[in-house]
PDB file of N, CA and C in Angstrom:
ATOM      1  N   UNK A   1     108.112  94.328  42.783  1.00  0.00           N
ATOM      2  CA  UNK A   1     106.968  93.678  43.370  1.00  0.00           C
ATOM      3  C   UNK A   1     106.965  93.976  44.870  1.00  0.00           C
ATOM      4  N   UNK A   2     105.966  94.122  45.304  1.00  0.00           N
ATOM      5  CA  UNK A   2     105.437  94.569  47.199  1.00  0.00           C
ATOM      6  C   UNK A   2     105.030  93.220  47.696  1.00  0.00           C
ATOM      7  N   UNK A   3     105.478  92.656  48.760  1.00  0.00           N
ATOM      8  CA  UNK A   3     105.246  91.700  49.340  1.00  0.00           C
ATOM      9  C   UNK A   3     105.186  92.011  50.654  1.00  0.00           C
ATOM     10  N   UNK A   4     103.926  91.409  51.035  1.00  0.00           N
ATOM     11  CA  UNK A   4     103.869  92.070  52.762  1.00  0.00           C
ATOM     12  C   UNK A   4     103.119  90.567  53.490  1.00  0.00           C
ATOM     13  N   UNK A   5     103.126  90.425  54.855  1.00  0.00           N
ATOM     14  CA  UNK A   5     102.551  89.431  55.388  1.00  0.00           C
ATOM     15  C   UNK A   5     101.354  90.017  56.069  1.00  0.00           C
ATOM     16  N   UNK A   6     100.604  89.040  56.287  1.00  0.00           N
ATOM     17  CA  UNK A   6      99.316  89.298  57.095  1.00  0.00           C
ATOM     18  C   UNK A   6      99.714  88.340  58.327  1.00  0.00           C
ATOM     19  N   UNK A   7      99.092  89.485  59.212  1.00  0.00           N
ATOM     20  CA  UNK A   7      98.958  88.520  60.533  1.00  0.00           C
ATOM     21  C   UNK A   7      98.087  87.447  60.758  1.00  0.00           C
ATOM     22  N   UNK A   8      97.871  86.759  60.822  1.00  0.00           N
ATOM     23  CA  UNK A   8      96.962  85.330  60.760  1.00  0.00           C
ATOM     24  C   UNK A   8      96.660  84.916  61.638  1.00  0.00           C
ATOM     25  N   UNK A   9      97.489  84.520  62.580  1.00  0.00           N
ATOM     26  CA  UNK A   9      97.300  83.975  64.096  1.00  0.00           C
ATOM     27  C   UNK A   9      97.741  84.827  65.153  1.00  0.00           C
ATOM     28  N   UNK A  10      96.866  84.517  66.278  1.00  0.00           N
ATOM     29  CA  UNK A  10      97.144  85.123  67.239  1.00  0.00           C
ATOM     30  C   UNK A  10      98.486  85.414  68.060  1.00  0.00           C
ATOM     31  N   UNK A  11      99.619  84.466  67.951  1.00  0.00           N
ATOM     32  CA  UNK A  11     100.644  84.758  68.204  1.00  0.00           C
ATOM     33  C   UNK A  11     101.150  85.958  67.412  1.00  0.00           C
ATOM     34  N   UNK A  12     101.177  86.364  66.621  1.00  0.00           N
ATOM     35  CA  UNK A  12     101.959  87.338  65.331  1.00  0.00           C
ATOM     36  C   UNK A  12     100.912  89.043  66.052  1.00  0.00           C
ATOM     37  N   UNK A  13      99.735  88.456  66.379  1.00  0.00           N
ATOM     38  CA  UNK A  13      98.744  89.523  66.531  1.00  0.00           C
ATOM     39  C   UNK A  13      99.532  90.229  68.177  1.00  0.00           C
ATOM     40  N   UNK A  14      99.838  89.317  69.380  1.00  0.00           N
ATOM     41  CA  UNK A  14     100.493  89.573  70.294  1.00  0.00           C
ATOM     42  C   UNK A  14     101.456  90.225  69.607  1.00  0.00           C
ATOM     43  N   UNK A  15     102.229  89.841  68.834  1.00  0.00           N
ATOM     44  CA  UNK A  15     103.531  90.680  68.876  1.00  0.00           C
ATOM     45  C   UNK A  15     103.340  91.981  68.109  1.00  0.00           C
ATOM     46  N   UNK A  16     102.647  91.597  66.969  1.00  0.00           N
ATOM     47  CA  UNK A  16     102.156  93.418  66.819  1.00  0.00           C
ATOM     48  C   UNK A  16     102.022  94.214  67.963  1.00  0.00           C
ATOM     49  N   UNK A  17     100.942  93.771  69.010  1.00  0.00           N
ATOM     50  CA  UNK A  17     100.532  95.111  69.429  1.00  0.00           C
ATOM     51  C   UNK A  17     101.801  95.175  70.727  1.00  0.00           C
ATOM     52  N   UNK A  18     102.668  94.358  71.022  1.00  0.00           N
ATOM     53  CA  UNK A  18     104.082  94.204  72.002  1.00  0.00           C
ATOM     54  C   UNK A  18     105.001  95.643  71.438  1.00  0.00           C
ATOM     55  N   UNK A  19     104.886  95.321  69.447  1.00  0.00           N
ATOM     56  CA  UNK A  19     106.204  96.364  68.956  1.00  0.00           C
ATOM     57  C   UNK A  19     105.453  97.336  68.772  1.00  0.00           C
ATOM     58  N   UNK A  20     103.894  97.694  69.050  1.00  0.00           N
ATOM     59  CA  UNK A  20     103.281  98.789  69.028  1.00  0.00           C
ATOM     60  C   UNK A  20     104.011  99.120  70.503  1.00  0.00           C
ATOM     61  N   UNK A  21     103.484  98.960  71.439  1.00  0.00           N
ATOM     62  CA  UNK A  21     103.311  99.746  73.128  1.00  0.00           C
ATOM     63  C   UNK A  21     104.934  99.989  72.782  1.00  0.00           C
ATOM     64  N   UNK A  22     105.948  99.525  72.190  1.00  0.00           N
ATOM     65  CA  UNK A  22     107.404  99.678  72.500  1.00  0.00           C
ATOM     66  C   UNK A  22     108.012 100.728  71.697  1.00  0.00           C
ATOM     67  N   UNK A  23     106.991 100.777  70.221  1.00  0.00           N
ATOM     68  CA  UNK A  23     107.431 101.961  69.700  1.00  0.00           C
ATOM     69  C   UNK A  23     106.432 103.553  70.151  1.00  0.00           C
ATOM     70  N   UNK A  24     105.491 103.375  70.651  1.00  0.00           N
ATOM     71  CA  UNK A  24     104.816 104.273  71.287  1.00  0.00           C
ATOM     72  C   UNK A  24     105.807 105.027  72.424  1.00  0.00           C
ATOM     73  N   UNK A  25     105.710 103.596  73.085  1.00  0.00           N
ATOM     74  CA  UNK A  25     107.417 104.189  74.527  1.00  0.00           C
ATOM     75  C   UNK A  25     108.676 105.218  74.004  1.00  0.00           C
ATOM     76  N   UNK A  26     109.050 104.189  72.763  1.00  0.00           N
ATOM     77  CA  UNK A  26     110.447 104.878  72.202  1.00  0.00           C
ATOM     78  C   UNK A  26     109.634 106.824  72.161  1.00  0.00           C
ATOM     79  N   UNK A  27     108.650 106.683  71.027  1.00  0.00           N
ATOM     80  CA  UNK A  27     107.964 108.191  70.776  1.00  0.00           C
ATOM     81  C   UNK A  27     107.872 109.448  71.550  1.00  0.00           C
ATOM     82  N   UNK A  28     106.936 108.497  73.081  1.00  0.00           N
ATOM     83  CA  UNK A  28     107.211 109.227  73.995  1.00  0.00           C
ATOM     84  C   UNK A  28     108.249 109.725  74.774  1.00  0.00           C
ATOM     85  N   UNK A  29     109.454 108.911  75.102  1.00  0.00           N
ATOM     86  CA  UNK A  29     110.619 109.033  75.520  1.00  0.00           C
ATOM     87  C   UNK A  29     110.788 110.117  74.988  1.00  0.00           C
ATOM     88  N   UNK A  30     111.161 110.637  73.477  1.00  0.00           N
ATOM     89  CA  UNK A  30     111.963 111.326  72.744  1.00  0.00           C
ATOM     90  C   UNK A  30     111.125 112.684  72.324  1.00  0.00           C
ATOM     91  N   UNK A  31     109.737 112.797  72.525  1.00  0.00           N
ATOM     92  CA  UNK A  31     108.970 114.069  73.514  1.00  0.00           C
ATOM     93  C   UNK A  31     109.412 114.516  74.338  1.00  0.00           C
ATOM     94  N   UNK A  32     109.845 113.845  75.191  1.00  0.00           N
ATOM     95  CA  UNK A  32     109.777 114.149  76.220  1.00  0.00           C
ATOM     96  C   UNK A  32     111.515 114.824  76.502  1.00  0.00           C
ATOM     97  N   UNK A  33     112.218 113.972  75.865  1.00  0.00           N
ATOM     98  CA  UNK A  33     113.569 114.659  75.762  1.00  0.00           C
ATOM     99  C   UNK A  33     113.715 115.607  74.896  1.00  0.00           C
ATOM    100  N   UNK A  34     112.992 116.015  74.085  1.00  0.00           N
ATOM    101  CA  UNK A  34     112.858 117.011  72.759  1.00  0.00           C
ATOM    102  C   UNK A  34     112.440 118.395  73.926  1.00  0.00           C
ATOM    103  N   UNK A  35     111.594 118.377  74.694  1.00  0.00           N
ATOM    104  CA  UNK A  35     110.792 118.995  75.548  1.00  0.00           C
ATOM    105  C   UNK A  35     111.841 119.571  76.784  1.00  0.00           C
ATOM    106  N   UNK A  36     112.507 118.814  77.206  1.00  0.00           N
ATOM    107  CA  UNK A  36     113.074 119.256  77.986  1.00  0.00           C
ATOM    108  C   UNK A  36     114.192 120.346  78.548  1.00  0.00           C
ATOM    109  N   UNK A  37     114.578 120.356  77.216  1.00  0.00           N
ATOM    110  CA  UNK A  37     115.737 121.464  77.534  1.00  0.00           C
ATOM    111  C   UNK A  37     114.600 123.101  77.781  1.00  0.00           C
ATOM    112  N   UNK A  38     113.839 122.989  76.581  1.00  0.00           N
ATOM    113  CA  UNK A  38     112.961 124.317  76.927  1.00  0.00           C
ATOM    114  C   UNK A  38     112.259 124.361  78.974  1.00  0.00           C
ATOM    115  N   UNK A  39     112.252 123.177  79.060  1.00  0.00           N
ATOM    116  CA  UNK A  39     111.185 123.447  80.556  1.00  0.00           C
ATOM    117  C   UNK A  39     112.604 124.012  81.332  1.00  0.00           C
ATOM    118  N   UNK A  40     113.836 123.338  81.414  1.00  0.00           N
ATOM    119  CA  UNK A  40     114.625 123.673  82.478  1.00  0.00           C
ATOM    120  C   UNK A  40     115.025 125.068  82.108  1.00  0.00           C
ATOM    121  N   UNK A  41     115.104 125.666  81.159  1.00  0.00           N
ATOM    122  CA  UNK A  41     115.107 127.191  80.311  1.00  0.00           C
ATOM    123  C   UNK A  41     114.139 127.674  80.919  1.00  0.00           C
ATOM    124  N   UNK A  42     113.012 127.262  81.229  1.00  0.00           N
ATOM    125  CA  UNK A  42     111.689 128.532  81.343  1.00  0.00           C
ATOM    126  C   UNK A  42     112.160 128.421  82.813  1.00  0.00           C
ATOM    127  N   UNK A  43     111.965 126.981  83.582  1.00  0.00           N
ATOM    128  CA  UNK A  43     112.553 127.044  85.283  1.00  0.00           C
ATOM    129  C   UNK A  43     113.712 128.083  85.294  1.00  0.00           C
ATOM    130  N   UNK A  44     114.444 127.956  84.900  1.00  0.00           N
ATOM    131  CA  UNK A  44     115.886 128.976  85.276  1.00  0.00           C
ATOM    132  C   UNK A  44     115.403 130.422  84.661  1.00  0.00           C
ATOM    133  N   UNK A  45     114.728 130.901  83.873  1.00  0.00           N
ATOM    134  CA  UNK A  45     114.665 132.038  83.736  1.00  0.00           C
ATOM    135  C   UNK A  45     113.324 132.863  84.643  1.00  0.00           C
ATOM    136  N   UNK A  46     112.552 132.512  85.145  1.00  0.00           N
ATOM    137  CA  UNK A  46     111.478 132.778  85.233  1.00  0.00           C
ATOM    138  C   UNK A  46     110.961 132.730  87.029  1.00  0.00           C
ATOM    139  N   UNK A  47     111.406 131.272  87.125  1.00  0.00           N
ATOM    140  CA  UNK A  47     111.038 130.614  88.458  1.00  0.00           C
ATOM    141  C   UNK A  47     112.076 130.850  89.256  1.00  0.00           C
ATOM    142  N   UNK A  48     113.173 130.746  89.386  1.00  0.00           N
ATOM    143  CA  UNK A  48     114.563 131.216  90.130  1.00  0.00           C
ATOM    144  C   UNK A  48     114.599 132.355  90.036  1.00  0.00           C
ATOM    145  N   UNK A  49     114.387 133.430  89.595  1.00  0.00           N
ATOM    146  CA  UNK A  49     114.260 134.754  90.208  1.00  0.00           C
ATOM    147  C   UNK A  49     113.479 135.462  90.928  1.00  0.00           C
ATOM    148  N   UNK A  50     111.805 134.323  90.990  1.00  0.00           N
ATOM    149  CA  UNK A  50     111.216 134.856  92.030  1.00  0.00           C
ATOM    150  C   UNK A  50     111.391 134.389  93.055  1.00  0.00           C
ATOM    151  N   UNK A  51     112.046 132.944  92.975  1.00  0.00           N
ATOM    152  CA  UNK A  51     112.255 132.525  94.321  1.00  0.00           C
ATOM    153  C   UNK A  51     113.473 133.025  95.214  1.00  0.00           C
TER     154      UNK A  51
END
């Protein structure tokens, strides 16, 4: 059997959209660290030799 709650009141509705913006954050964070090793790779290969 599936049992799920509904949000009902506005308190529960705050905290939805609280563990939304926090898991959005986590998402982005881990873009952004996923991302990074390639940018300091393209800087060191590319950009430091013309400079």
């Amino acid at each position: 059997m599936n049992t799920m709650t509904i949000a009902s009141s506005p308190q529960s509705g705050a905290a939805l959209k609280r563990e939304l913006k926090a898991a959005e954050a986590r998402k982005r964070t881990m873009a952004l660290l996923l991302i990074a090793p390639l940018a300091i790779f393209l800087l060191l290969v590319f950009v430091v030799p013309i400079g």
